[in-house]
C-alpha atoms as a PDB file:
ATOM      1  CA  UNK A   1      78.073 124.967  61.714  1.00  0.00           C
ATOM      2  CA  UNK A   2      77.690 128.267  60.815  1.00  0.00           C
ATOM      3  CA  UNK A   3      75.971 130.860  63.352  1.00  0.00           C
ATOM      4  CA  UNK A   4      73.710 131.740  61.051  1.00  0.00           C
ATOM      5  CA  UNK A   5      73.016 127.950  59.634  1.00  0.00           C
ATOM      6  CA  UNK A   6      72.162 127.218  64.005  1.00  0.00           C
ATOM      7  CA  UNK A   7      70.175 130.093  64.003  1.00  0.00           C
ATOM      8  CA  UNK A   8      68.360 129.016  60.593  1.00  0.00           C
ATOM      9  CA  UNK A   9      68.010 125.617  62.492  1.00  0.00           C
ATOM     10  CA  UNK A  10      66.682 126.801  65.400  1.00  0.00           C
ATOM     11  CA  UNK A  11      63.787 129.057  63.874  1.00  0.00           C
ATOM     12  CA  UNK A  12      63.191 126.471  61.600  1.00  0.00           C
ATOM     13  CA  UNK A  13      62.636 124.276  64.572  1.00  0.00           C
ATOM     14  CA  UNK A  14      60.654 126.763  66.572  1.00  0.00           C
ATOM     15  CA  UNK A  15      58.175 127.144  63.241  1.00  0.00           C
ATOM     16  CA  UNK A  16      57.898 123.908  62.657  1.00  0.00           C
ATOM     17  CA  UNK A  17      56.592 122.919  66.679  1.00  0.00           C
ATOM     18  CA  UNK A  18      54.732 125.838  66.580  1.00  0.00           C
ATOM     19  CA  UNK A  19      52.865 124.520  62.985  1.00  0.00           C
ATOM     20  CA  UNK A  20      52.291 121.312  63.771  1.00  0.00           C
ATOM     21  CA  UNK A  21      49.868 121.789  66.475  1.00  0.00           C
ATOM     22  CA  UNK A  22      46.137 121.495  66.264  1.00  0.00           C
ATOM     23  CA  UNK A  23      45.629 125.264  67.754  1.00  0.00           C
ATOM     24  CA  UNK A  24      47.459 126.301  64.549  1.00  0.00           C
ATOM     25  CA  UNK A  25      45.177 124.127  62.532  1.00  0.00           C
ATOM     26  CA  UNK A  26      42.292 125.792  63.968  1.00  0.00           C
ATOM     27  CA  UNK A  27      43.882 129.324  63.484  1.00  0.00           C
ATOM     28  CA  UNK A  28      44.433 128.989  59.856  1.00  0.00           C
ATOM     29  CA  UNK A  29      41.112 127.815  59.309  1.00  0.00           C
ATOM     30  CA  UNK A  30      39.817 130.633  60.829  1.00  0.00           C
ATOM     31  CA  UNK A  31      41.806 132.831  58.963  1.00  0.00           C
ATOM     32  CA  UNK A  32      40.896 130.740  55.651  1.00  0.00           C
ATOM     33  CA  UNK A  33      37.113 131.247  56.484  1.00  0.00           C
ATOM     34  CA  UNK A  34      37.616 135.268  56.234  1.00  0.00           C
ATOM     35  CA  UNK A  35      37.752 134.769  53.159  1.00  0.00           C
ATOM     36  CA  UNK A  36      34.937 132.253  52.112  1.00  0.00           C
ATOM     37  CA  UNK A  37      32.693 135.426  51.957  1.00  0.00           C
ATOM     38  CA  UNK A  38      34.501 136.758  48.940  1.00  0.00           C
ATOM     39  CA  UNK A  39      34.537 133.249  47.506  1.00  0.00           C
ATOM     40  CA  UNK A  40      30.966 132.555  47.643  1.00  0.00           C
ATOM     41  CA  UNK A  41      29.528 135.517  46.673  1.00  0.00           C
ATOM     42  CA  UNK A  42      31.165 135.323  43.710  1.00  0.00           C
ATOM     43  CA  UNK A  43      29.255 132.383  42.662  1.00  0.00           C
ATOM     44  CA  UNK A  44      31.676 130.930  39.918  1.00  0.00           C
ATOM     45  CA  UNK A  45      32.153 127.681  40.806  1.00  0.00           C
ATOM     46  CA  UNK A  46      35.743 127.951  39.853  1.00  0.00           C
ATOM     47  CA  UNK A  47      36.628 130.515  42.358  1.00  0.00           C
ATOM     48  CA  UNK A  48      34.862 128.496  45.072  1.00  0.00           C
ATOM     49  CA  UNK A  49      36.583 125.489  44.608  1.00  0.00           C
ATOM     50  CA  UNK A  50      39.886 127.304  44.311  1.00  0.00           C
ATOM     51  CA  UNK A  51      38.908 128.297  47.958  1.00  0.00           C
ATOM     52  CA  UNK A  52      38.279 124.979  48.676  1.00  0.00           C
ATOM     53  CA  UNK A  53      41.374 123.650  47.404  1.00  0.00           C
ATOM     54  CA  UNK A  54      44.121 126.277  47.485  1.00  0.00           C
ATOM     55  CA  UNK A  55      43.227 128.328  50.579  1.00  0.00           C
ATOM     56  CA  UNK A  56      41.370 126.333  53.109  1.00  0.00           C
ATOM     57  CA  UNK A  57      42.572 122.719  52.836  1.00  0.00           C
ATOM     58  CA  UNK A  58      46.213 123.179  52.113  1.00  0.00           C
ATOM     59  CA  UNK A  59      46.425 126.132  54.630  1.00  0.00           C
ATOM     60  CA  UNK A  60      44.177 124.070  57.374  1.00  0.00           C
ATOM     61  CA  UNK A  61      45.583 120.194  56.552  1.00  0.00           C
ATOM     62  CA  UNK A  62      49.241 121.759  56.783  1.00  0.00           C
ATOM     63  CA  UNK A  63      49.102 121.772  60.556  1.00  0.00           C
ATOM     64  CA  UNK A  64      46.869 118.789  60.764  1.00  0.00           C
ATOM     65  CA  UNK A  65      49.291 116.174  58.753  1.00  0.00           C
ATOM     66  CA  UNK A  66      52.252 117.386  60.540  1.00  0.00           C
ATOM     67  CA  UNK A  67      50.221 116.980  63.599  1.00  0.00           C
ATOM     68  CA  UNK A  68      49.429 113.563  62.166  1.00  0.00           C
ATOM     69  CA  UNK A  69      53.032 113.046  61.757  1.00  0.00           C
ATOM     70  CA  UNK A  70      54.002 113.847  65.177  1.00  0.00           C
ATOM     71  CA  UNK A  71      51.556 111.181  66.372  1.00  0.00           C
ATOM     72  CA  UNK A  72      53.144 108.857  64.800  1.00  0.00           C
ATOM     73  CA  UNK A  73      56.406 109.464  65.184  1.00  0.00           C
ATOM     74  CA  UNK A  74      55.675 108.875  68.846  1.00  0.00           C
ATOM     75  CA  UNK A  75      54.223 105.159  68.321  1.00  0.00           C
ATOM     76  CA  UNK A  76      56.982 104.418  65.894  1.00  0.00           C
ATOM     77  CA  UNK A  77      59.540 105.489  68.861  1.00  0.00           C
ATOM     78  CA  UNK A  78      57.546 103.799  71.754  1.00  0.00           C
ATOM     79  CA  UNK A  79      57.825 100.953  69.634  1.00  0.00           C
ATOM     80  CA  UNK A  80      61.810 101.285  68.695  1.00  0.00           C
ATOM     81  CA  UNK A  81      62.057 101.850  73.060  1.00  0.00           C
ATOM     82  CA  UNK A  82      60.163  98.680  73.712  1.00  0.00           C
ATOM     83  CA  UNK A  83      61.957  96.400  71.439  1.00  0.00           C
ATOM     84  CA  UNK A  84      65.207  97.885  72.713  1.00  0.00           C
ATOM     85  CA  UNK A  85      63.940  96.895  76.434  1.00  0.00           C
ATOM     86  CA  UNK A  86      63.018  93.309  75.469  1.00  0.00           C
ATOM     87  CA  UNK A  87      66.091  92.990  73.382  1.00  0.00           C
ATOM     88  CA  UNK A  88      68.582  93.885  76.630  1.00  0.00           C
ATOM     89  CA  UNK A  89      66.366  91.866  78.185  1.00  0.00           C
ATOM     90  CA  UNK A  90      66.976  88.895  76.109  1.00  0.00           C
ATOM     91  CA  UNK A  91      70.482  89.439  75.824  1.00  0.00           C
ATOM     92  CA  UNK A  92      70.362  89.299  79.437  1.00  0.00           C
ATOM     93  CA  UNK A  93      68.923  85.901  79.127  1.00  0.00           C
ATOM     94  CA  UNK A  94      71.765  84.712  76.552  1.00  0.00           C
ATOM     95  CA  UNK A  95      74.388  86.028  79.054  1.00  0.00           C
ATOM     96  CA  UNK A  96      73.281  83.936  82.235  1.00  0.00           C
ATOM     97  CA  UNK A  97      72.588  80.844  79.684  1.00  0.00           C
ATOM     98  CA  UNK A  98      75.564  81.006  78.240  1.00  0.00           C
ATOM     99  CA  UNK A  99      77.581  81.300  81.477  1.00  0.00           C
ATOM    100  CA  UNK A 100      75.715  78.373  82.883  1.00  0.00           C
ATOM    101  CA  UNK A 101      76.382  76.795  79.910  1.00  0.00           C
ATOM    102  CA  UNK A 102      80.260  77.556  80.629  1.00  0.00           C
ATOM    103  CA  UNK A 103      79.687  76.535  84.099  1.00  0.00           C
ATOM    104  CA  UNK A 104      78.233  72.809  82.908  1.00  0.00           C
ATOM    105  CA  UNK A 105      81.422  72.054  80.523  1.00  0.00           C
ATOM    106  CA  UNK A 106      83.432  72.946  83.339  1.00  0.00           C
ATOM    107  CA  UNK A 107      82.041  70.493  85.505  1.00  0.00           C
ATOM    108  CA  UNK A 108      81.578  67.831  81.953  1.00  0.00           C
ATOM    109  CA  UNK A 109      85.388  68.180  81.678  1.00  0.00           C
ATOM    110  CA  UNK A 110      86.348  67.649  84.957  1.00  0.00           C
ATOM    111  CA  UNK A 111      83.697  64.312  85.370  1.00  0.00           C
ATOM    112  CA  UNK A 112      85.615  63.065  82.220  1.00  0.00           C
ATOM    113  CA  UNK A 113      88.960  64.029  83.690  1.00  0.00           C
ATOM    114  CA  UNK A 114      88.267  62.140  86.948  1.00  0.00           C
ATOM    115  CA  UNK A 115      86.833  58.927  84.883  1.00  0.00           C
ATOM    116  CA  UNK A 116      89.612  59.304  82.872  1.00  0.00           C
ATOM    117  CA  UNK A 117      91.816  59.184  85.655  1.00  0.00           C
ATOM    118  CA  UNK A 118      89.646  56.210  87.539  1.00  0.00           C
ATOM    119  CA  UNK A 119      90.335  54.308  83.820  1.00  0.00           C
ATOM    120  CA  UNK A 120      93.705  54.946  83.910  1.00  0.00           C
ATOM    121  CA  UNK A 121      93.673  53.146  87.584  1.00  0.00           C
ATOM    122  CA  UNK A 122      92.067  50.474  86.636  1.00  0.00           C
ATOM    123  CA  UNK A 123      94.535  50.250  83.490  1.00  0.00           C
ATOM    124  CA  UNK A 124      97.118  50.340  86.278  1.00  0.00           C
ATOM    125  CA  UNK A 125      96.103  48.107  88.590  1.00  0.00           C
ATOM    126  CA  UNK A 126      95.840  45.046  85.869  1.00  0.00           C
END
């Protein structure tokens, strides 16, 4: 990468933290409200909405979805972290299982070789 694509990174980064927070929310919409004076007393109905519309909510619900965003982004990872944990904790469980399981056919095979063996005595001895 580039120096000036990390650099583009980075400040992108920085300006994108620095947006999604609910102090920038309430910034904008302070600066959107300067403004609403203009807006209203123009009294077209238009030019109001247009406010409304184009100045306060997109400049004001910017910060707040990305906020939004953020939020969730940290239940969706929580959740990703705590079905990782229970899944190495299961697998955990299928390790010791299946070495018990190991540890049971080793002991099967040798019962069978030693009645195998007793058979073959008795086979003998006749």
């Amino acid at each position: 990468m580039s120096k000036v694509a990390n650099f583009n990174t980075k400040l992108a980064a920085k300006i994108t933290s620095g947006v999604a927070t609910m102090w920038c929310a309430y910034i904008f919409a302070a600066l959107a409200l300067i403004s609403l004076p203009s807006a209203l007393k123009t009294g077209d109905v238009v030019v109001i909405v247009a406010w409304v519309a184009q100045t306060f909510l997109q400049l004001v619900l910017l910060s707040i979805i990305m906020v939004g965003q953020n939020v969730a982004s940290a239940a969706v990872e929580q959740k990703i972290n705590e079905t990782h944990t229970a899944s190495l904790g299961e697998f955990e469980l299928a390790k010791e299982a299946r070495e018990l399981a190991n540890q049971e056919l080793a002991e099967l095979k040798q019962i069978a070789a030693e009645i195998h063996q007793v058979l073959k005595d008795i086979e003998g001895n006749k």
